[in-house]
Protein backbone atom coordinates (compact mmCIF):
# COMPACT_ATOMS: atom_id res chain seq x y z
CA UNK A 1 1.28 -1.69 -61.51
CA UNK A 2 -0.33 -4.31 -59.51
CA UNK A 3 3.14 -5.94 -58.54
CA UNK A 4 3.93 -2.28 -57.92
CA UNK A 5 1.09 -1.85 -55.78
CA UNK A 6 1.49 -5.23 -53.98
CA UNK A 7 5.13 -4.77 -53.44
CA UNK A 8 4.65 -1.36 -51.67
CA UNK A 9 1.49 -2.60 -49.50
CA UNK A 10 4.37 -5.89 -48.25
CA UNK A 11 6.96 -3.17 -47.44
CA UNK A 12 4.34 -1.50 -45.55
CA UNK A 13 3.16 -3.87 -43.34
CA UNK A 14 6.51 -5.33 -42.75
CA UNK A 15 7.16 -2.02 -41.59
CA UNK A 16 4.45 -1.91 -39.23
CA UNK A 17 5.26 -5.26 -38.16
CA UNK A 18 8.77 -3.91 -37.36
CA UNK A 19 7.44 -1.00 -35.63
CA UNK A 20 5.28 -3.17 -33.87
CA UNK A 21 8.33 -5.85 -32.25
CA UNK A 22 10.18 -2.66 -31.33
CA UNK A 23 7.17 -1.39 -29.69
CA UNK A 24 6.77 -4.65 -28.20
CA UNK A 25 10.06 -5.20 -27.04
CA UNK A 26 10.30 -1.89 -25.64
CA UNK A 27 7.65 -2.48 -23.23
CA UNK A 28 8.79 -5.85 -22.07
CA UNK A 29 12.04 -4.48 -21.35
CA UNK A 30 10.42 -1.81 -19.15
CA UNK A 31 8.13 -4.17 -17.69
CA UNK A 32 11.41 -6.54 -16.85
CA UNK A 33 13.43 -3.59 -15.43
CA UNK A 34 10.97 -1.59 -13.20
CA UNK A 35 8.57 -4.52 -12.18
CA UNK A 36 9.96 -8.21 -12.15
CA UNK A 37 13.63 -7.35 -12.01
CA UNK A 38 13.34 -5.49 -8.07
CA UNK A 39 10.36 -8.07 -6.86
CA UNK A 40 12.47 -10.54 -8.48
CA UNK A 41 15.57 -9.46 -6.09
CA UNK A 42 13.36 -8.82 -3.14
CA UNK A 43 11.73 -12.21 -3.21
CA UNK A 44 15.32 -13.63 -3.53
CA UNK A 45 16.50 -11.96 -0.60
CA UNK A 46 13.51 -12.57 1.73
CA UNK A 47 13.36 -16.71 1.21
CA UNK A 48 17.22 -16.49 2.79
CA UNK A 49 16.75 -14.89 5.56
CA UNK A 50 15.48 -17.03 8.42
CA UNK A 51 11.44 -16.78 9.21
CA UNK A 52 9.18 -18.31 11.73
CA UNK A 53 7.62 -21.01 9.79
CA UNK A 54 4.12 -20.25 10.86
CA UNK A 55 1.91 -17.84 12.50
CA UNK A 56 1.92 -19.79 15.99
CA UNK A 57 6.28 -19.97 16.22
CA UNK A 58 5.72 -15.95 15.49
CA UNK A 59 6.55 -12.95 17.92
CA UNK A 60 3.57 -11.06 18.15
CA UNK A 61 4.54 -9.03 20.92
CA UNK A 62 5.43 -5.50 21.59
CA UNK A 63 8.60 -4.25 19.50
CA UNK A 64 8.97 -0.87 22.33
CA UNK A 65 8.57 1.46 19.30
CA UNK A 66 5.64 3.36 21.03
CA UNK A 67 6.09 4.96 24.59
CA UNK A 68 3.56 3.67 26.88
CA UNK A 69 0.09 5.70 26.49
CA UNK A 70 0.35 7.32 30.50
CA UNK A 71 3.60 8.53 29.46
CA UNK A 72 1.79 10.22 26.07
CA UNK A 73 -0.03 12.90 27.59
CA UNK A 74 -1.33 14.68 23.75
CA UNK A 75 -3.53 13.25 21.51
CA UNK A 76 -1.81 11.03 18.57
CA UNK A 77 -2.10 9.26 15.59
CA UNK A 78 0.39 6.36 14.48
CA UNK A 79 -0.15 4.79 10.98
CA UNK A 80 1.96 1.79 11.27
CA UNK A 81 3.23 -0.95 8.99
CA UNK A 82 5.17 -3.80 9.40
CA UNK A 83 6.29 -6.68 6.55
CA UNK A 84 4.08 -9.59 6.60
CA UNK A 85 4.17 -13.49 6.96
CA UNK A 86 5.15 -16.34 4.31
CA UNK A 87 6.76 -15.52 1.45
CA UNK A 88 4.30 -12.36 0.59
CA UNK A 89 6.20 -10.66 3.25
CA UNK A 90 8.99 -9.75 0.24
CA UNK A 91 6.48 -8.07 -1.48
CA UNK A 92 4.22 -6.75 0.97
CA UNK A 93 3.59 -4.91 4.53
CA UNK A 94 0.40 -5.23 6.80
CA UNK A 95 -0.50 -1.77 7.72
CA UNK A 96 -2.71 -0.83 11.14
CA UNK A 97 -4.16 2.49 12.48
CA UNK A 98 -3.41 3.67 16.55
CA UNK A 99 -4.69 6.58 18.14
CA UNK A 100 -4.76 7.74 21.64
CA UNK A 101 -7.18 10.40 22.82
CA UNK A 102 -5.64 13.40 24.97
CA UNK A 103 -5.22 12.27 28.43
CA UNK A 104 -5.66 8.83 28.11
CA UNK A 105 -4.13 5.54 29.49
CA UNK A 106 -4.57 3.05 26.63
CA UNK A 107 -3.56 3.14 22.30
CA UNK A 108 -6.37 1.84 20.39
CA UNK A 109 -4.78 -0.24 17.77
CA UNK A 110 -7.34 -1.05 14.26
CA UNK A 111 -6.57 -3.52 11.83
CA UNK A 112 -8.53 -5.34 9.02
CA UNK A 113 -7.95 -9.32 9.21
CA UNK A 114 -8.76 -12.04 7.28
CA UNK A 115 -10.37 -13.67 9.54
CA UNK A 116 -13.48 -13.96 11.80
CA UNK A 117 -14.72 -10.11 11.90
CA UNK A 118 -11.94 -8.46 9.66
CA UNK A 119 -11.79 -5.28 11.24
CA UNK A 120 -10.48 -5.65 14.86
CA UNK A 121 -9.79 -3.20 17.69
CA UNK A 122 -7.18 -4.11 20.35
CA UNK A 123 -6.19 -7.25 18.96
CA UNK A 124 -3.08 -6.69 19.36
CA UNK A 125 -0.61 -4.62 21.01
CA UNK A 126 -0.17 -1.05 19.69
CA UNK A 127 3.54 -1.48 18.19
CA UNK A 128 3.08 -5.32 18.37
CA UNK A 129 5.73 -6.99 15.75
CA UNK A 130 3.49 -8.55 12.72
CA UNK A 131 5.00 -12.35 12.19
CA UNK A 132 7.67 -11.28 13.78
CA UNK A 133 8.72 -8.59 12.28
CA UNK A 134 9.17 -5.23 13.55
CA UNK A 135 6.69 -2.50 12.98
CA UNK A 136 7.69 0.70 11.88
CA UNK A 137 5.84 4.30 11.76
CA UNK A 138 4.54 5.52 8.56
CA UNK A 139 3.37 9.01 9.90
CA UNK A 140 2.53 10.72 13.27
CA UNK A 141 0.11 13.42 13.69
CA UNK A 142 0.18 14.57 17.34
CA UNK A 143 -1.64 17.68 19.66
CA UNK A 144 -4.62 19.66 19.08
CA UNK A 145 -4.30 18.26 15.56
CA UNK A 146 -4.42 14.46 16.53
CA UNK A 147 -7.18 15.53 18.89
CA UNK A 148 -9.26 16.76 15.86
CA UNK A 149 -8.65 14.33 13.78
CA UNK A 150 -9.31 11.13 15.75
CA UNK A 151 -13.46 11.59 15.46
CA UNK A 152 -12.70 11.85 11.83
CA UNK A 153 -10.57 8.61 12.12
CA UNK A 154 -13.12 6.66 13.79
CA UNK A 155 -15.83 7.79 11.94
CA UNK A 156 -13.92 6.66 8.25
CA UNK A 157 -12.95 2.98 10.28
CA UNK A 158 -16.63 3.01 10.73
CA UNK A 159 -17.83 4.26 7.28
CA UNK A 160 -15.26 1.05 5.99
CA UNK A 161 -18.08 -0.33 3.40
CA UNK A 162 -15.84 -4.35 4.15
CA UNK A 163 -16.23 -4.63 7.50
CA UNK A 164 -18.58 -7.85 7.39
CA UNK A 165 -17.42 -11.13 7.53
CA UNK A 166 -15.86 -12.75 4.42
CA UNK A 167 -15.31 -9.32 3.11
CA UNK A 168 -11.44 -9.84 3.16
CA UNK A 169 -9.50 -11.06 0.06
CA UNK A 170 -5.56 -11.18 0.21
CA UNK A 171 -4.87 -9.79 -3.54
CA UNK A 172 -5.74 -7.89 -4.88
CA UNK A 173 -7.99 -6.84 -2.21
CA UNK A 174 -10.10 -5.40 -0.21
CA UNK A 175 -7.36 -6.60 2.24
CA UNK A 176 -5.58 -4.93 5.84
CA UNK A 177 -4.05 -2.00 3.08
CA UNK A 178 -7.31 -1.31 1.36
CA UNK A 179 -8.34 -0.88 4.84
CA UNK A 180 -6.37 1.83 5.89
CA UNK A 181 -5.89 3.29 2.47
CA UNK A 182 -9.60 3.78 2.64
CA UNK A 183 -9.41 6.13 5.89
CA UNK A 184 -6.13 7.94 4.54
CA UNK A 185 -8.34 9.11 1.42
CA UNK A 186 -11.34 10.19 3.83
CA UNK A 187 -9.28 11.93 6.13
CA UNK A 188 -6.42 13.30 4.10
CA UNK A 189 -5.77 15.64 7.01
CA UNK A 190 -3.08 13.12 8.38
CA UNK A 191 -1.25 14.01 5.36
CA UNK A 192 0.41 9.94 5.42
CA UNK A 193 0.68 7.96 1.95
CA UNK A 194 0.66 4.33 2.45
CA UNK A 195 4.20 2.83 1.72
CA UNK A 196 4.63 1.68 -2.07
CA UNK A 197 4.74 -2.10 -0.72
CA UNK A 198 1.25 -1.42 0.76
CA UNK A 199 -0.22 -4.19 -1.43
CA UNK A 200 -4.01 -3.87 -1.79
CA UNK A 201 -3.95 0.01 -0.63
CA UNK A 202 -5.47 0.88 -4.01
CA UNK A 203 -8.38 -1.16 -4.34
CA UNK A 204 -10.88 1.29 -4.09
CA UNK A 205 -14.52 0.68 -2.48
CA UNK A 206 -17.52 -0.33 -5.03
CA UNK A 207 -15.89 -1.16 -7.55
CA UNK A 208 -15.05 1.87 -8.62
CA UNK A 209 -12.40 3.03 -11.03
CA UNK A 210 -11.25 6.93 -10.13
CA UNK A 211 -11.07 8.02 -7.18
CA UNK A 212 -10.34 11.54 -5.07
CA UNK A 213 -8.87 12.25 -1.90
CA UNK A 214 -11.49 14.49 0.35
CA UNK A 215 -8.90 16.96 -0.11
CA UNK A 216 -8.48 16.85 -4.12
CA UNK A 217 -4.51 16.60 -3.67
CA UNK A 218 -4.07 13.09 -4.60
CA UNK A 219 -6.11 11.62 -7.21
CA UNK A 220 -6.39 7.58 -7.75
CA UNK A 221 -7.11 4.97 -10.68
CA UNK A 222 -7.86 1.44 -10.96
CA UNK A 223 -8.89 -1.62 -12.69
CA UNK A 224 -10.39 -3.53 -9.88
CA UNK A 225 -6.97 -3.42 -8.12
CA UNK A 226 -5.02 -5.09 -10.65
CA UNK A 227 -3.51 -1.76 -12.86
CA UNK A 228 -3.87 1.64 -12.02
CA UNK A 229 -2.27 5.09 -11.38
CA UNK A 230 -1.80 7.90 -8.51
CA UNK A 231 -0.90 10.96 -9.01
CA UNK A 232 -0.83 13.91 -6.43
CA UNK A 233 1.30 16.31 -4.51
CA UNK A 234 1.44 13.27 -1.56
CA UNK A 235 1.91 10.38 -3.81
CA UNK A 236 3.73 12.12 -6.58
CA UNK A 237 3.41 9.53 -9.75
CA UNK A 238 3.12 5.95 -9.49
CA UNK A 239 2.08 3.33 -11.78
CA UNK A 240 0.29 -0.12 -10.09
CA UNK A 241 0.47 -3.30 -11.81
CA UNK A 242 -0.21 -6.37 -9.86
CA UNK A 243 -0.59 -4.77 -6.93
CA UNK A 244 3.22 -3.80 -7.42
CA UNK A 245 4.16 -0.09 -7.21
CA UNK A 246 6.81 2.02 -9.13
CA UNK A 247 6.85 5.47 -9.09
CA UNK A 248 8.40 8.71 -8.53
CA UNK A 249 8.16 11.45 -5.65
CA UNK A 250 8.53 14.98 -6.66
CA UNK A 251 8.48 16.92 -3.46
CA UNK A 252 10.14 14.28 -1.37
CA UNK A 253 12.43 13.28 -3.79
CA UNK A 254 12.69 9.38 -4.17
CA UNK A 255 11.64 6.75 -6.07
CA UNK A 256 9.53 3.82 -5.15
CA UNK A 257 10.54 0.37 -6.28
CA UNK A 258 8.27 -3.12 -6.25
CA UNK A 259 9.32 -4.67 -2.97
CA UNK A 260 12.23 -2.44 -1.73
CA UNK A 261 9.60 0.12 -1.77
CA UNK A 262 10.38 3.98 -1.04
CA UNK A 263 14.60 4.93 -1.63
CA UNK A 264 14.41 8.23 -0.44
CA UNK A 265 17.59 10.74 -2.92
């Protein structure tokens, strides 16, 4: 009975142990295939390509995306992006804010930096290329809308609890992404979703683990930035490791992959 006994209790926890691998190997594959597989690739593709090798041989100047501001009589919001410098630029975009009031002559660009006082205003030109590479827009929001809106824009840049000095980190954040990120959530009204290669855009203020947009249709969680989930009629589903992004979009049907980020179907 006791070899009986003995015997069965071996079988079992070989089983387990089996169970276990299968489980184990599972995940790993997944993790290969969704994660390190497409940053893998993008990486790959990004050191080829030829890059100004450092922020002073860069072309920060205008890319002409943006009409000039006389010429854009309404009110508008741009939420820009753009890939960034070095070898993070495979994985990652800078993203910046630019409104114009109705009426006015001038775009007010805001970015967060990591340097000197992070969040600057008119640094650089509206549409201006980021290390040389050419912005694109994210979302526009124009009209009696924009003109609404803007207030609430500048009151969430100025809300932005890491506006201080030294309050910028690269990864997992609170970088130029957890920046803008942070006014998207207060002012949901925009209706814009960072892009999936946002690094950093879900590093939430505090500390904190779960957060809400003001409008309860998007609904975020993290570990300090490095693992999370979002899940919401804007951002659909999308699981964060890293500060990489893979996901699914329901409504807009696509799929988001780490640093090729959004294939729309």
């Amino acid at each position: 009975m006791v070899t009986g006994g003995a015997s069965a209790a071996t079988f079992g926890h070989t089983a387990c142990y089996k169970r276990g691998m299968r489980c184990f190997r599972f995940a790993f594959l997944t993790l290969f295939l969704v994660f390190l597989l497409p940053a893998g690739a993008s990486t790959a593709l990004w050191a080829v390509a030829d890059r100004p090798g450092s922020w002073r041989a860069a072309d920060w100047g205008s890319a002409a995306l943006l009409p000039s501001a006389a010429d854009e009589k309404d009110a508008v919001i741009h939420i820009m992006a753009a890939r960034t410098g070095g070898l993070k630029g495979a994985l990652s975009v800078h993203s910046w804010i630019v409104t114009k009031r109705t009426g006015a002559d001038n775009y007010d660009r805001y970015d967060k930096v990591g340097w000197g006082n992070p969040v600057r205003r008119n640094a650089y030109a509206a549409d201006g290329r980021w290390y040389s590479n050419d912005p694109f827009v994210v979302k526009t929001v124009r009209g009696e809308q924009a003109a609404r809106l803007i207030p609430k824009v500048e009151a969430a840049i100025a809300s932005y609890p890491y506006a201080a000095r030294g309050q910028y980190r690269i990864w997992p954040g609170p970088n130029s992404n957890s920046f803008v990120a942070h006014v998207l959530r207060e002012v949901p009204e925009i209706g814009a979703v960072l892009p999936p290669t946002a690094v950093g855009r879900d590093y939430l203020p505090g500390g904190r683990f779960f957060a809400a947009d003001a409008d309860w249709r998007d609904f975020h969680a993290t570990l300090f930035g490095y693992a999370g989930l979002s899940a919401g009629l804007r951002s659909g589903l999308e699981v964060h490791l890293l500060g990489l992004v893979a996901g699914i979009d329901v409504l807009n049907p696509g799929i988001k992959l780490p640093g090729f980020g959004r294939i729309g179907l």
